[in-house]
PDB file of N, CA and C in Angstrom:
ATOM      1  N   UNK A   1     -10.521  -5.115  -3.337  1.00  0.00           N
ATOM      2  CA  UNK A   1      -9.426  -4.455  -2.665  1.00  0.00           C
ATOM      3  C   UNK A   1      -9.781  -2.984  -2.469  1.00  0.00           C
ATOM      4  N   UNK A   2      -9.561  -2.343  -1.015  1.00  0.00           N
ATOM      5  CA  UNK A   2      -9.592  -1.385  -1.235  1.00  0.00           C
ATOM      6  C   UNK A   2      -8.704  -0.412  -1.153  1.00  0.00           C
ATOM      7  N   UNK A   3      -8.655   1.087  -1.259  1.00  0.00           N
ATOM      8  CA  UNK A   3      -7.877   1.814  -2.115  1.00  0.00           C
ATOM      9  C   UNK A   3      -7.368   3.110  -1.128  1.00  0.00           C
ATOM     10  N   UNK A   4      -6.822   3.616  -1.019  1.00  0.00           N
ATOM     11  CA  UNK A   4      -6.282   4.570  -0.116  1.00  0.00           C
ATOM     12  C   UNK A   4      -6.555   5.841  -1.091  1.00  0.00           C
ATOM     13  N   UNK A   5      -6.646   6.830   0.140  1.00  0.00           N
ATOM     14  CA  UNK A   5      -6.662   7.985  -0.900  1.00  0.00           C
ATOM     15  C   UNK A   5      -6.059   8.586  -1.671  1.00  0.00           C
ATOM     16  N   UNK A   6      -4.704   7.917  -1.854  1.00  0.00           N
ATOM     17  CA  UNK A   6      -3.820   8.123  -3.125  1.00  0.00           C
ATOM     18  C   UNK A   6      -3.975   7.655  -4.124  1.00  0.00           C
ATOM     19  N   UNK A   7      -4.649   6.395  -4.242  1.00  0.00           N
ATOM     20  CA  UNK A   7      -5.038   5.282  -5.013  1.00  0.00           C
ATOM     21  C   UNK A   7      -4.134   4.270  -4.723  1.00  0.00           C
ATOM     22  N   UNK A   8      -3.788   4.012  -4.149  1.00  0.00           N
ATOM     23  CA  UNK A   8      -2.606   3.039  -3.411  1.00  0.00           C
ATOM     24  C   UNK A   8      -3.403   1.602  -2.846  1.00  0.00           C
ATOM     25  N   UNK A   9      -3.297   1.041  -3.412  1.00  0.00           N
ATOM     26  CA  UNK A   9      -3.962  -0.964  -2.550  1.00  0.00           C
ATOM     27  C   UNK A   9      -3.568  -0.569  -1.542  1.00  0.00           C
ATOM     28  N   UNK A  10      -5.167  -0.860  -0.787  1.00  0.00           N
ATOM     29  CA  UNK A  10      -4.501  -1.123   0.999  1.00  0.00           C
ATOM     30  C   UNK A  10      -5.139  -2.858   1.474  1.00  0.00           C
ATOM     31  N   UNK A  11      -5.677  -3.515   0.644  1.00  0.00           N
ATOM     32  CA  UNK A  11      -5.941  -5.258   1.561  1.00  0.00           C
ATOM     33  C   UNK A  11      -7.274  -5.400   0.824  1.00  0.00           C
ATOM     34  N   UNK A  12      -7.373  -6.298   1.187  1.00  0.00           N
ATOM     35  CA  UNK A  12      -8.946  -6.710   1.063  1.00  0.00           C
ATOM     36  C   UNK A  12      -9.612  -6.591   2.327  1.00  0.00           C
ATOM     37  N   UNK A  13     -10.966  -5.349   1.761  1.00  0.00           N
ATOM     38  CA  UNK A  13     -11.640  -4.995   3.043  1.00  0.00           C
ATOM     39  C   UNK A  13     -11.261  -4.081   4.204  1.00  0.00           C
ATOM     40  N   UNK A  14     -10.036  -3.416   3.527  1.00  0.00           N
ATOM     41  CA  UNK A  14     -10.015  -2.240   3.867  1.00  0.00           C
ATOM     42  C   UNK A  14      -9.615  -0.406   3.100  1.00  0.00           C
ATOM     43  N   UNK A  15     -10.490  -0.076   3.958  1.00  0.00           N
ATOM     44  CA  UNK A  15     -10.402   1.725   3.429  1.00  0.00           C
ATOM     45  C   UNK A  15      -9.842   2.593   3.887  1.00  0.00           C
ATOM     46  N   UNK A  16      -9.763   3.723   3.034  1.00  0.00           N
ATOM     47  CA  UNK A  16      -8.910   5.113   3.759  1.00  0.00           C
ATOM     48  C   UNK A  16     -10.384   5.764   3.553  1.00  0.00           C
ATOM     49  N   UNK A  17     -10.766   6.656   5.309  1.00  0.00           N
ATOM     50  CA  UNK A  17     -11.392   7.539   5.253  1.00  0.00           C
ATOM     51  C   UNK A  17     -10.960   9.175   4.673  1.00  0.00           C
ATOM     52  N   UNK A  18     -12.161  10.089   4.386  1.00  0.00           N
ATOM     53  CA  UNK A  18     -11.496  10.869   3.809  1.00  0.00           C
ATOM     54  C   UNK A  18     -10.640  12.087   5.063  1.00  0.00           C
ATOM     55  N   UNK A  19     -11.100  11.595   6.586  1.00  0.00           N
ATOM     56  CA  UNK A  19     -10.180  12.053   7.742  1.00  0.00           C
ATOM     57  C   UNK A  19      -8.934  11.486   7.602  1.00  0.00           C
ATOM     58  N   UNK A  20      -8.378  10.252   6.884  1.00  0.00           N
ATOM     59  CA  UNK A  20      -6.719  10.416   6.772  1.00  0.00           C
ATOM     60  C   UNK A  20      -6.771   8.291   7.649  1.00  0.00           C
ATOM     61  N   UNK A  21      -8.062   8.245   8.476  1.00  0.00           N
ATOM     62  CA  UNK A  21      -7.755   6.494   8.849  1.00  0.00           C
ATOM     63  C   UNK A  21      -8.431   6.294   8.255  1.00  0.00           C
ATOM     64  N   UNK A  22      -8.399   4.693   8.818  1.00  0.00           N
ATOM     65  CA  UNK A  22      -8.346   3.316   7.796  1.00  0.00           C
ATOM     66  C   UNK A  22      -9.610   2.293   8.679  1.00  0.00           C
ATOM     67  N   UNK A  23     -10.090   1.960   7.672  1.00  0.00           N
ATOM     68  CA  UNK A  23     -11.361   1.373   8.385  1.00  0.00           C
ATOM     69  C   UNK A  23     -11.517  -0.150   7.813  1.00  0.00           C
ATOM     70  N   UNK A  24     -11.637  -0.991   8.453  1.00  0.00           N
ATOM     71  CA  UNK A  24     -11.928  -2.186   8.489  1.00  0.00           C
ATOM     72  C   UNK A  24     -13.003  -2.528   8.720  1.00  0.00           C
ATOM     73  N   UNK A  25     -14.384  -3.811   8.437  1.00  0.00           N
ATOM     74  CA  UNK A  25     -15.214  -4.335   9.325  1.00  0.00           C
ATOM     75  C   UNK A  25     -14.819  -5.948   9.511  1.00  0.00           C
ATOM     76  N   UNK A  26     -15.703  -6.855  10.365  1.00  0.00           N
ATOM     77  CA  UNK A  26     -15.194  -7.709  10.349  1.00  0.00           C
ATOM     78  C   UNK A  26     -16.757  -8.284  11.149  1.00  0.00           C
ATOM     79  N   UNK A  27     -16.645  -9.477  10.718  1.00  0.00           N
ATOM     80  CA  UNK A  27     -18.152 -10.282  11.401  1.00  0.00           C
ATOM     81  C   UNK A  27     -17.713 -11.057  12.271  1.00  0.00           C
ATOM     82  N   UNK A  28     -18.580 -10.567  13.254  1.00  0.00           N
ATOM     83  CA  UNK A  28     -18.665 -11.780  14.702  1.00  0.00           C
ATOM     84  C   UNK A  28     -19.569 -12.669  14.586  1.00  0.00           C
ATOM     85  N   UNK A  29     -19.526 -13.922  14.331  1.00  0.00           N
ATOM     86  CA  UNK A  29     -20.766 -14.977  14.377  1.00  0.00           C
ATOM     87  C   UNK A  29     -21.385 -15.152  15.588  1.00  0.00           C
ATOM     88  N   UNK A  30     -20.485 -14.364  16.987  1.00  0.00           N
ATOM     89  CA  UNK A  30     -21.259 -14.836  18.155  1.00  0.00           C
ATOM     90  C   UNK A  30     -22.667 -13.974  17.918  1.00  0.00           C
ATOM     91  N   UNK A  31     -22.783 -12.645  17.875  1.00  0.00           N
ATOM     92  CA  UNK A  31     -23.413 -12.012  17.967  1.00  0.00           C
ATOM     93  C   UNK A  31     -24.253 -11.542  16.747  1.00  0.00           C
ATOM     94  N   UNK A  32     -23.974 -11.769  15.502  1.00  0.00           N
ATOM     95  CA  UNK A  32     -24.205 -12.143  14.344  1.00  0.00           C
ATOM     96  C   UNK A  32     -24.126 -10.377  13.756  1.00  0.00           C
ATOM     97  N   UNK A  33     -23.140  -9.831  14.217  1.00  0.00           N
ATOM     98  CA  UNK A  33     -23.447  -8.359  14.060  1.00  0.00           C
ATOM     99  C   UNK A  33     -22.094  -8.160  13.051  1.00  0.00           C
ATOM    100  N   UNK A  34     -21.322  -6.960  12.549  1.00  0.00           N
ATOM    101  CA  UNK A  34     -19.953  -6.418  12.021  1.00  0.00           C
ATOM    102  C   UNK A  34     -19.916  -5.567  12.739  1.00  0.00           C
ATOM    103  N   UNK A  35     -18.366  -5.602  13.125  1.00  0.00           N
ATOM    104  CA  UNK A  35     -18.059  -4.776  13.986  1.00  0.00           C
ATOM    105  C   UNK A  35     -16.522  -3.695  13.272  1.00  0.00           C
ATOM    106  N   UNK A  36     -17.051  -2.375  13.122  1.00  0.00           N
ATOM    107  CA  UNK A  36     -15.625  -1.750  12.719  1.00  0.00           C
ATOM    108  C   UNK A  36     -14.430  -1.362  13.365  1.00  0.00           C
ATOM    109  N   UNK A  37     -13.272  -1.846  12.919  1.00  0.00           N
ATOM    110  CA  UNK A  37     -12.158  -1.209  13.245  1.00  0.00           C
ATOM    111  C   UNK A  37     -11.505   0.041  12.920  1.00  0.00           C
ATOM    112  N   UNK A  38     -11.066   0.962  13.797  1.00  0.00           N
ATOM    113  CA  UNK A  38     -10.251   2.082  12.858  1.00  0.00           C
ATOM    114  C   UNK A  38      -9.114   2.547  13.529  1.00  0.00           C
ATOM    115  N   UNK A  39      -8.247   2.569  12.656  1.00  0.00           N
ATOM    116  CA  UNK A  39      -7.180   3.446  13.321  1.00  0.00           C
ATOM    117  C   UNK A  39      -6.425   4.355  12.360  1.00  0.00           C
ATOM    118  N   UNK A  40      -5.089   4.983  12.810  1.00  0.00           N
ATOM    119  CA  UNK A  40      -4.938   5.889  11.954  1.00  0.00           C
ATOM    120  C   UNK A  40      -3.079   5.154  11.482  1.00  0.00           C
ATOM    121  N   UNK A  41      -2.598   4.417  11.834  1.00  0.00           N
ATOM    122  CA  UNK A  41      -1.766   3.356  11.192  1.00  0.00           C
ATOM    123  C   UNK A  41      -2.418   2.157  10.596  1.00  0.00           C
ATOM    124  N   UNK A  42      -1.893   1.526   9.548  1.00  0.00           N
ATOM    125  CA  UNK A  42      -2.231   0.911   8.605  1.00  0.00           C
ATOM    126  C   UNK A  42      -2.230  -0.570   9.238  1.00  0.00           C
ATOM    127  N   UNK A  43      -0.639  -0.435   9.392  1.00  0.00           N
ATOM    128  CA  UNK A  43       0.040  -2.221   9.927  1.00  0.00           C
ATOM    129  C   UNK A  43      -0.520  -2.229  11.154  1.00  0.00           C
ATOM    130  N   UNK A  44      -1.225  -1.329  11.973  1.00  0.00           N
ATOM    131  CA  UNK A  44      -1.581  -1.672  13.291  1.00  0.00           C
ATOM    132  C   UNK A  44      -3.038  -1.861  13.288  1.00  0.00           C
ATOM    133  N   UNK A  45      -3.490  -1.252  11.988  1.00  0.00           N
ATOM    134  CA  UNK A  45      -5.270  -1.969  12.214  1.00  0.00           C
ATOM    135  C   UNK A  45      -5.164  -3.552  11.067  1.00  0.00           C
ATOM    136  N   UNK A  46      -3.798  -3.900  10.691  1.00  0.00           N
ATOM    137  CA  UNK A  46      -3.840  -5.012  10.084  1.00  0.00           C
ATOM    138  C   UNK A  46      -4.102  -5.671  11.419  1.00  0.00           C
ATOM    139  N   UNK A  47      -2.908  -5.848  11.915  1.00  0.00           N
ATOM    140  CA  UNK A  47      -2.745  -6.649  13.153  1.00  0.00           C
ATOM    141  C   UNK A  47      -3.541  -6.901  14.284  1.00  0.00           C
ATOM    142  N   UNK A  48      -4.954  -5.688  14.232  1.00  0.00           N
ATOM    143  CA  UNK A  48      -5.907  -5.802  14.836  1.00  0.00           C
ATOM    144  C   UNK A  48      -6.713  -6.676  14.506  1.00  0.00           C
ATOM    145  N   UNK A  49      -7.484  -6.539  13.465  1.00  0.00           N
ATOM    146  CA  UNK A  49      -8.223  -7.402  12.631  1.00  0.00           C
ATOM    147  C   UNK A  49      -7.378  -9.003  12.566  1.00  0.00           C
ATOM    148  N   UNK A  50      -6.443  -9.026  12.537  1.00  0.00           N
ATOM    149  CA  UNK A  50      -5.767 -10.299  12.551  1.00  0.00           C
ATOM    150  C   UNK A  50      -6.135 -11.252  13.964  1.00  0.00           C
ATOM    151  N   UNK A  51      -6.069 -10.391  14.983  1.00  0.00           N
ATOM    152  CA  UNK A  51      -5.844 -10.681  16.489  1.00  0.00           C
ATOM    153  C   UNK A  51      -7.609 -10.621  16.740  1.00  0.00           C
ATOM    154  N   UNK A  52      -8.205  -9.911  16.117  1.00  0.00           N
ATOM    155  CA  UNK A  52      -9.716  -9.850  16.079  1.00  0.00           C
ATOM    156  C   UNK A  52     -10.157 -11.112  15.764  1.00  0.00           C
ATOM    157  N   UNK A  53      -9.988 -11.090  14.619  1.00  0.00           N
ATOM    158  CA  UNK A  53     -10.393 -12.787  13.555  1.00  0.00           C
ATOM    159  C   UNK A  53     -10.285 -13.855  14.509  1.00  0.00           C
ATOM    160  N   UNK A  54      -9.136 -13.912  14.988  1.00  0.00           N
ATOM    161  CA  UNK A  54      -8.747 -15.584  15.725  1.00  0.00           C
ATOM    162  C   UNK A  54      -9.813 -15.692  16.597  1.00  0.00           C
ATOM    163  N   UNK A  55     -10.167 -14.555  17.170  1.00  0.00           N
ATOM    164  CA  UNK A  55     -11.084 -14.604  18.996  1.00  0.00           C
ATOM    165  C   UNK A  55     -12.413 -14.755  18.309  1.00  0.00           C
ATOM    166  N   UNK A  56     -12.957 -14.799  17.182  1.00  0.00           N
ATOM    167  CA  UNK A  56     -14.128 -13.938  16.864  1.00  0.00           C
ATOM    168  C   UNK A  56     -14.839 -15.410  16.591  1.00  0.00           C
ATOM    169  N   UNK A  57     -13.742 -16.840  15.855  1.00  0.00           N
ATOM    170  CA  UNK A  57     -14.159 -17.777  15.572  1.00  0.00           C
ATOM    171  C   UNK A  57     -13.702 -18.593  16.337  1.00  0.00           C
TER     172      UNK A  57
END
């Protein structure tokens, strides 16, 4: 799990940079690469990665 810069749980597999967002990666099997997400709301780079995942497999 990772940890926000308060020390606060933010998910599994994701971080708080020390600029204030939140960084995700996530693997594409098409391309066999990880690709990062970032944004600077929390619930909206959940929902990315969520909407990411489905297309990715």
């Amino acid at each position: 799990m990772g940890k926000g810069l308060n020390g606060k749980e933010l998910g599994k597999g994701i971080r708080q940079r020390k600029d204030g967002r939140y960084e995700t990666r996530i693997y594409n099997p098409g391309t066999q690469k990880y690709v990062s997400l970032y944004d600077t709301n929390l619930q909206r780079l959940k929902k990315t990665r969520d909407d990411a995942l489905l297309y990715a497999y």
